[in-house]
N, C-alpha and C. Protein backbone atom coordinates (compact mmCIF):
# COMPACT_ATOMS: atom_id res chain seq x y z
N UNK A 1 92.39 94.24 99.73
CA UNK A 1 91.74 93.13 100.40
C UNK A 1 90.84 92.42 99.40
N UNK A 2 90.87 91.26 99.72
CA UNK A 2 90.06 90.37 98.80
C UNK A 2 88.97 89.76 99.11
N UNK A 3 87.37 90.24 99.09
CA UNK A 3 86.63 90.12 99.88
C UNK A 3 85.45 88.84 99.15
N UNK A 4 84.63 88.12 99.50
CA UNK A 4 83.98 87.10 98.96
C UNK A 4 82.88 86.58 100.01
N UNK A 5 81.98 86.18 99.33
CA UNK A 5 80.75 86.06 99.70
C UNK A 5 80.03 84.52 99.42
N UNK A 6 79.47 83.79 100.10
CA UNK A 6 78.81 82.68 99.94
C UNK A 6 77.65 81.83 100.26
N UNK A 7 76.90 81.27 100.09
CA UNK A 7 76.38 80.02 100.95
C UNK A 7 76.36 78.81 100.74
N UNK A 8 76.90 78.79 102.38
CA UNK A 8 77.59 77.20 102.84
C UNK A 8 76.43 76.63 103.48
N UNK A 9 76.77 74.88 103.17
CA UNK A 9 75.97 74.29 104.07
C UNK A 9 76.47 73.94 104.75
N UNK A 10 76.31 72.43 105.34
CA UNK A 10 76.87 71.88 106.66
C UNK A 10 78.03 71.25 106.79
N UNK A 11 78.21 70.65 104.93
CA UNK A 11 79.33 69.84 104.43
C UNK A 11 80.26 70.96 103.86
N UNK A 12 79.80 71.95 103.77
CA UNK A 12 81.05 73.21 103.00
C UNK A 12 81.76 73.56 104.56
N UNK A 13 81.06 73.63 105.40
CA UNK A 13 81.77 74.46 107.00
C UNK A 13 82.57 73.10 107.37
N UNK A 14 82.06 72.35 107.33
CA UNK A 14 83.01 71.03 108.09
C UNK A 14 84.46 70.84 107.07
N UNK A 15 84.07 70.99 106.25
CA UNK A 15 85.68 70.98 105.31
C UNK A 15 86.24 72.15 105.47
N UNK A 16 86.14 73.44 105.73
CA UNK A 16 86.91 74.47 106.16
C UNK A 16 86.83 74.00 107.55
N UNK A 17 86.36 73.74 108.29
CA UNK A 17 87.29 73.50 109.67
C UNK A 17 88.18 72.34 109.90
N UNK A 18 88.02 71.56 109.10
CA UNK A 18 88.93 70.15 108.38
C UNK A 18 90.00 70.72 108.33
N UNK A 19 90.01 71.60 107.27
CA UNK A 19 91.40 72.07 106.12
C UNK A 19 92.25 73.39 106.87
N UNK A 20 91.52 74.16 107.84
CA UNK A 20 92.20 75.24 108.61
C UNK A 20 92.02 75.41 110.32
N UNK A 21 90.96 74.76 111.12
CA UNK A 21 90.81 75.07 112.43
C UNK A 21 91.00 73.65 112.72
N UNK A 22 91.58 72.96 112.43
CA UNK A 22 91.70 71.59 112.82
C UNK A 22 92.72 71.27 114.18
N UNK A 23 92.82 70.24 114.46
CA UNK A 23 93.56 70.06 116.08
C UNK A 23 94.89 71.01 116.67
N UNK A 24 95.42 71.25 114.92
CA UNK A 24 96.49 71.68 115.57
C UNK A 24 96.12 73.79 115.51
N UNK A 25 94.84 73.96 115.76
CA UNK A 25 94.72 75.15 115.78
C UNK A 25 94.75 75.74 117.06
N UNK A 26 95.39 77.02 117.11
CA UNK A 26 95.38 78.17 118.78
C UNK A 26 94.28 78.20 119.38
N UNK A 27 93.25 78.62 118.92
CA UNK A 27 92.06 78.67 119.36
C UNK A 27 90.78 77.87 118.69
N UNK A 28 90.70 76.33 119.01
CA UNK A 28 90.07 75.45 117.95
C UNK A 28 88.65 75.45 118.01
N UNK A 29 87.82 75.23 116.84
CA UNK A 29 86.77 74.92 116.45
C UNK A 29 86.83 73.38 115.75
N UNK A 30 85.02 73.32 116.01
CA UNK A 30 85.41 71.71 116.26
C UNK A 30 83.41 71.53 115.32
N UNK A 31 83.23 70.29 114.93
CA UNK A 31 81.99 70.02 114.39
C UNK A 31 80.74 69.92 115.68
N UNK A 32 81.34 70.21 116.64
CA UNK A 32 79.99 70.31 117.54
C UNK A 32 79.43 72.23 117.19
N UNK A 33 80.66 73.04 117.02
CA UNK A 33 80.15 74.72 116.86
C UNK A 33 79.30 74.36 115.23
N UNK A 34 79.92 73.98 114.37
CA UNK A 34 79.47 73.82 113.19
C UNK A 34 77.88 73.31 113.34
N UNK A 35 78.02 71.97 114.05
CA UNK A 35 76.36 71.45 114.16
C UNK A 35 75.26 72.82 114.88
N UNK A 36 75.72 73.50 116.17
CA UNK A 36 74.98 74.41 116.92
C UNK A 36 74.81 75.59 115.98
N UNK A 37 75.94 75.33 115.12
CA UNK A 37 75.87 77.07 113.95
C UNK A 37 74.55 77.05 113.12
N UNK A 38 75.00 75.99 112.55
CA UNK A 38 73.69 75.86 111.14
C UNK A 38 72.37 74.92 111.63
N UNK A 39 72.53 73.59 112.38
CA UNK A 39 71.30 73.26 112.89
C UNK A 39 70.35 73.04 112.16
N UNK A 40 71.23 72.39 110.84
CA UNK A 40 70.34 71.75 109.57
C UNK A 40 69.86 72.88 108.70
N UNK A 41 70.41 74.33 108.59
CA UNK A 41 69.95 75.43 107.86
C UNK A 41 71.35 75.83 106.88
N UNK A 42 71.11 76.70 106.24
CA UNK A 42 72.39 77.29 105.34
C UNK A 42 72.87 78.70 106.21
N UNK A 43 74.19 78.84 105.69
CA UNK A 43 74.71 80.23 106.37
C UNK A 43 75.27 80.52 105.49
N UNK A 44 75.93 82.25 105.81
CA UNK A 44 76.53 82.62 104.63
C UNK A 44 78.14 82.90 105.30
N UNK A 45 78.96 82.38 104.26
CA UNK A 45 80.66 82.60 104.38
C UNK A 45 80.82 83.81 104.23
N UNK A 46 81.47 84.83 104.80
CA UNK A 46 82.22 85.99 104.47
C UNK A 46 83.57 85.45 104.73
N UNK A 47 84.49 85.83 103.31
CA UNK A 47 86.15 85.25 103.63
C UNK A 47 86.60 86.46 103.24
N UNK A 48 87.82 87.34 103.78
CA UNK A 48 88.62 87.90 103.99
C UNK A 48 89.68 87.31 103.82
N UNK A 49 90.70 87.77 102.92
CA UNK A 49 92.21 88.13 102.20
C UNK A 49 93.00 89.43 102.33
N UNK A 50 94.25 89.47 103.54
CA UNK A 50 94.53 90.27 103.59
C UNK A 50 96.04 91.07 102.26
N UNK A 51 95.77 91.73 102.09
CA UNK A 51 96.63 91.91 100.46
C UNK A 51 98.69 92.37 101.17
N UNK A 52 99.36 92.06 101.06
CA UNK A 52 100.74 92.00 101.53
C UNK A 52 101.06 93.38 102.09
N UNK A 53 100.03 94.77 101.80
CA UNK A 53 100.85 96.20 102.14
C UNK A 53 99.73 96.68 102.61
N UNK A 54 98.47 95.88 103.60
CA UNK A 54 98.21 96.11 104.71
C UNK A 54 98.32 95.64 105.63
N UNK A 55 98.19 96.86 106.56
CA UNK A 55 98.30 96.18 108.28
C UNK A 55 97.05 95.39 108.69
N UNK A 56 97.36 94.99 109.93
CA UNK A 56 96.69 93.58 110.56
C UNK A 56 95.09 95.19 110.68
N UNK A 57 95.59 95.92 111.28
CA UNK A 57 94.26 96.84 111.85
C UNK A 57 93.66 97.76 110.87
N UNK A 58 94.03 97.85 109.30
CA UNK A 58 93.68 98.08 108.17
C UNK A 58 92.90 97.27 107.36
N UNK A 59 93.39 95.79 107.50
CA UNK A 59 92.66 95.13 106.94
C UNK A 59 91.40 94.57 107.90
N UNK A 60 91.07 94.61 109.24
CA UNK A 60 90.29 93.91 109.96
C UNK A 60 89.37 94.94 109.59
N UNK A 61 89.82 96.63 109.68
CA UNK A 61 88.27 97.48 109.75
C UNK A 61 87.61 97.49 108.13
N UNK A 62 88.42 97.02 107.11
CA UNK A 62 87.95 97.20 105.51
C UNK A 62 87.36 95.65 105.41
N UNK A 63 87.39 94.23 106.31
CA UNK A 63 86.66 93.45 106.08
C UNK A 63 85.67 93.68 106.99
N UNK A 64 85.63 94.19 108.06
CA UNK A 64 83.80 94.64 108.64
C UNK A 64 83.14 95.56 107.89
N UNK A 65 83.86 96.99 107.50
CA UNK A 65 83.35 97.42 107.12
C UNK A 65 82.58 96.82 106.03
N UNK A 66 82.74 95.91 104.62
CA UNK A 66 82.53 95.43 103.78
C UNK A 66 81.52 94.21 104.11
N UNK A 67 81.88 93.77 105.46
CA UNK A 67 80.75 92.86 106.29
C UNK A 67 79.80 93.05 106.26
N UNK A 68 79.93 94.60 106.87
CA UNK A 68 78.50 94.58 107.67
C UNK A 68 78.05 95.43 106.64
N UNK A 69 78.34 96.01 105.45
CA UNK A 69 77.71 96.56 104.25
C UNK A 69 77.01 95.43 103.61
N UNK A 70 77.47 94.19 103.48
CA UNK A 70 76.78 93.17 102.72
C UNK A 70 75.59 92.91 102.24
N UNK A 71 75.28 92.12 103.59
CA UNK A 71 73.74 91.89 103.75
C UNK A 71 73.49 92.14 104.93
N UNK A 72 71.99 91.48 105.53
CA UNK A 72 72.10 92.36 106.31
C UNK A 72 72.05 91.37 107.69
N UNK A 73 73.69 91.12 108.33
CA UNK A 73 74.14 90.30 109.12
C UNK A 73 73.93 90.72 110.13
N UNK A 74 73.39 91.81 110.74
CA UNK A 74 72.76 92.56 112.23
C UNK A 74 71.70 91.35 112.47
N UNK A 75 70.93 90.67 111.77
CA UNK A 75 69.74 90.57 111.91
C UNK A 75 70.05 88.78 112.47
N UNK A 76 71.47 88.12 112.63
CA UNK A 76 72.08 86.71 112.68
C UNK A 76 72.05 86.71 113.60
N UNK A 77 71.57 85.40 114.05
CA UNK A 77 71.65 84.97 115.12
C UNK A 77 72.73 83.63 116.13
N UNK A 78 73.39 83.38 114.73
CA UNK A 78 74.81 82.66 115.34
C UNK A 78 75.64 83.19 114.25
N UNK A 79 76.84 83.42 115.24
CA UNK A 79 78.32 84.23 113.78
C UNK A 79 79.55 82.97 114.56
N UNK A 80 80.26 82.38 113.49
CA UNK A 80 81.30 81.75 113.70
C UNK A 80 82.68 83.02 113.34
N UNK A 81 83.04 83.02 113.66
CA UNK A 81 84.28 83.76 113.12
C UNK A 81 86.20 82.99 113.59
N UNK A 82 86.39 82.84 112.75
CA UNK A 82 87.97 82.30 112.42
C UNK A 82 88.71 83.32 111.71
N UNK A 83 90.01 83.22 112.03
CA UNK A 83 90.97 83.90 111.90
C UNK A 83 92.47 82.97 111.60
N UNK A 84 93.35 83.32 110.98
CA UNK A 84 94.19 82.67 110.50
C UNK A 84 95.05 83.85 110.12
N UNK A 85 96.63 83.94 110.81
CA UNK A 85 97.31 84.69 110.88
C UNK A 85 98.66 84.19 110.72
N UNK A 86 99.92 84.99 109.41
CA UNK A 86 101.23 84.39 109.63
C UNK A 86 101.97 84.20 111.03
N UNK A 87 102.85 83.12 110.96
CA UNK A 87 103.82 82.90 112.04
C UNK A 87 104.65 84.51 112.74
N UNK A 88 104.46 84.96 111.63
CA UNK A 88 105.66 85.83 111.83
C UNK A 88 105.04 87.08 111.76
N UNK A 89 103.81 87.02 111.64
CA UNK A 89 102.79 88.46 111.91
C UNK A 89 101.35 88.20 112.60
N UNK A 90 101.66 87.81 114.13
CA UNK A 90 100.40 87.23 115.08
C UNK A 90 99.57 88.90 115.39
N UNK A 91 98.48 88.41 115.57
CA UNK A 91 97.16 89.34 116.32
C UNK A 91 98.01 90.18 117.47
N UNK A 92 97.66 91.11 117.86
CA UNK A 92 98.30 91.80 118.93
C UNK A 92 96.96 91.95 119.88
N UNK A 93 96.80 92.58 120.92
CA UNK A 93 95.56 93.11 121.85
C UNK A 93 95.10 94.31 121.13
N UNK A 94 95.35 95.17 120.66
CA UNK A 94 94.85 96.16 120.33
C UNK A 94 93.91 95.84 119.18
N UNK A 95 94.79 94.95 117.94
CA UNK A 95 93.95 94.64 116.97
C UNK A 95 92.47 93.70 117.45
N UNK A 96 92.65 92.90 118.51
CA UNK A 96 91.98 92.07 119.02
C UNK A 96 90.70 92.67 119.54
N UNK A 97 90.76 93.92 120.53
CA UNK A 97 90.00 94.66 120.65
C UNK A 97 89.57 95.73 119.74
N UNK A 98 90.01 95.98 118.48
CA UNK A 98 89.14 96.02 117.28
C UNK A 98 88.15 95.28 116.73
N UNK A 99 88.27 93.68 116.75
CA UNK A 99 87.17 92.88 116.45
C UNK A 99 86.32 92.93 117.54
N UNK A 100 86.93 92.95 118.70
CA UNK A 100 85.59 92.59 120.02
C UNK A 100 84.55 94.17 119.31
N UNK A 101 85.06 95.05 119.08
CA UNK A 101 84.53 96.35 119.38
C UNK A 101 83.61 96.39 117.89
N UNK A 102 83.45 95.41 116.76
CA UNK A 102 82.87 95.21 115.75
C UNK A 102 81.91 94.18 115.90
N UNK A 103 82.19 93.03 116.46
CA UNK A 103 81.18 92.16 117.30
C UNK A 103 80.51 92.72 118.49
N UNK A 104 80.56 93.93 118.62
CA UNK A 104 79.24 94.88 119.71
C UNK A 104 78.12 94.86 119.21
N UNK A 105 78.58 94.81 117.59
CA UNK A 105 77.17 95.39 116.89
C UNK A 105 76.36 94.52 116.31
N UNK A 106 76.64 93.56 117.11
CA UNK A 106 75.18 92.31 116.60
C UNK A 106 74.89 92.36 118.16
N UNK A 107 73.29 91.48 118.00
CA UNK A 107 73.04 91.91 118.77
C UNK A 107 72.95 91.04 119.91
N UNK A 108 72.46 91.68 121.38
CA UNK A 108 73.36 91.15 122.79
C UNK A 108 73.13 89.68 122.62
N UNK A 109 72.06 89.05 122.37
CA UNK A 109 71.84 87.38 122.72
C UNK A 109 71.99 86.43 120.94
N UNK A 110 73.03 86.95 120.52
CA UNK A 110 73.71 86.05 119.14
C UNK A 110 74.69 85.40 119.58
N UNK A 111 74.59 84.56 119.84
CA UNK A 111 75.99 82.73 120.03
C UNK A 111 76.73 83.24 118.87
N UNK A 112 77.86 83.26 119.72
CA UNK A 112 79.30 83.41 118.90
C UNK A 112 80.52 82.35 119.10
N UNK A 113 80.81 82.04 118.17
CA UNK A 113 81.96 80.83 118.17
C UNK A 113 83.25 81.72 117.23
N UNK A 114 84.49 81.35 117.96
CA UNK A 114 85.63 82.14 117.89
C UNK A 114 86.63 80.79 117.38
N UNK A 115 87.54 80.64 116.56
CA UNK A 115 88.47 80.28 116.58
C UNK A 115 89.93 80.93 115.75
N UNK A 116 90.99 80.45 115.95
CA UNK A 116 91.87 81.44 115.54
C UNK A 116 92.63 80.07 115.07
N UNK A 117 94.16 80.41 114.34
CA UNK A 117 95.38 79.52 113.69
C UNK A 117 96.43 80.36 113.66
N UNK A 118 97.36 79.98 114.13
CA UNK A 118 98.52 80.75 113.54
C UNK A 118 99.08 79.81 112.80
N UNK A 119 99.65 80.56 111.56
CA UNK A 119 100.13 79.17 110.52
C UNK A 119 101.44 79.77 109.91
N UNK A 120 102.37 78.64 109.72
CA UNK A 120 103.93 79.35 108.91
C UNK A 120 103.26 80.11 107.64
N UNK A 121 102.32 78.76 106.96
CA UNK A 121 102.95 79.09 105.41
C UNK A 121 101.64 79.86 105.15
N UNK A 122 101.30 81.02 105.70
CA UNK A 122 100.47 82.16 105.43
C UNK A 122 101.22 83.13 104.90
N UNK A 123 100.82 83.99 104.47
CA UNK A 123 101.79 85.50 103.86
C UNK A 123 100.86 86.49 104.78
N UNK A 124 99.79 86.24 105.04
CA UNK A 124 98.75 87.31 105.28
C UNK A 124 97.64 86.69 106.28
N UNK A 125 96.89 87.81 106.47
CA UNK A 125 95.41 87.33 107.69
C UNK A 125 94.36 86.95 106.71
N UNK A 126 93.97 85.93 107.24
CA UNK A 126 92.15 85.74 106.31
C UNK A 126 91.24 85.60 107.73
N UNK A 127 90.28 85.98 107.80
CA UNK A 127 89.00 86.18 108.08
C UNK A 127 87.88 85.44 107.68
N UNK A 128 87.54 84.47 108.35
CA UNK A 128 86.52 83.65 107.92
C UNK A 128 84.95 84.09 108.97
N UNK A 129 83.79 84.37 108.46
CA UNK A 129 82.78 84.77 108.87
C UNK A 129 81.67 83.88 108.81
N UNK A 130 81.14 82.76 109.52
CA UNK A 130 79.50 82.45 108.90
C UNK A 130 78.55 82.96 109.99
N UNK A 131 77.28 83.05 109.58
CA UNK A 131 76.59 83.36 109.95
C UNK A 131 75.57 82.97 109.47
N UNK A 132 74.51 82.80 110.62
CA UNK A 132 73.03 82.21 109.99
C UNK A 132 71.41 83.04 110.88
């Protein structure tokens, strides 16, 4: 897995939801979550790369795990999280309730914004994280 770390501002999040959660996404995000996310502050990107000879539920627990080792993202009070998955290798429920069961651990009153993509020309899952 290919794990990476950042801080975005308001114009770095709006071009990743430009370039990947855009209209034609499954579960869309839109510049009103972006404005409520950051609210004129910086956040930090966690991006996730899933590597070709792991599974969907291998790679989701080695990018939390590596998440929530980071910094220290317990303490956020808005998490965007996107997801972007091949055509031909979609999310299942089980994996799905792996992330719900990793988003337990922030805490009860943190605004969460969800969006997802399924896309042909993916090979693999990426994981997009901000938080502020």
């Amino acid at each position: 897995m290919k794990f990476t770390i950042k801080t975005v501002c308001q114009q770095d999040v709006e071009d990743i939801i430009l370039r990947i959660f855009d209209k034609e996404a499954d579960l869309n995000l839109d510049f009103t979550e972006v404005y409520h996310l950051l609210d004129g502050k910086q956040g930090i990107l966690y991006v996730g790369e899933q590597e070709t000879n792991e599974s969907h539920t291998d790679f989701i627990n080695l990018f939390f795990d590596e998440f929530f080792n980071s910094n220290d993202v317990l303490s956020a009070t808005k998490v965007l999280i996107g997801f972007v998955t091949p055509e031909n290798d979609p999310l299942y429920m089980n994996e799905m309730g792996i992330i719900n069961d990793q988003m337990e651990k922030f805490k009860e009153d943190v605004q969460v914004f969800w969006g997802m993509k399924i896309a042909e020309e993916h090979t693999g899952m990426k994981i997009y994280v901000i938080t502020t």
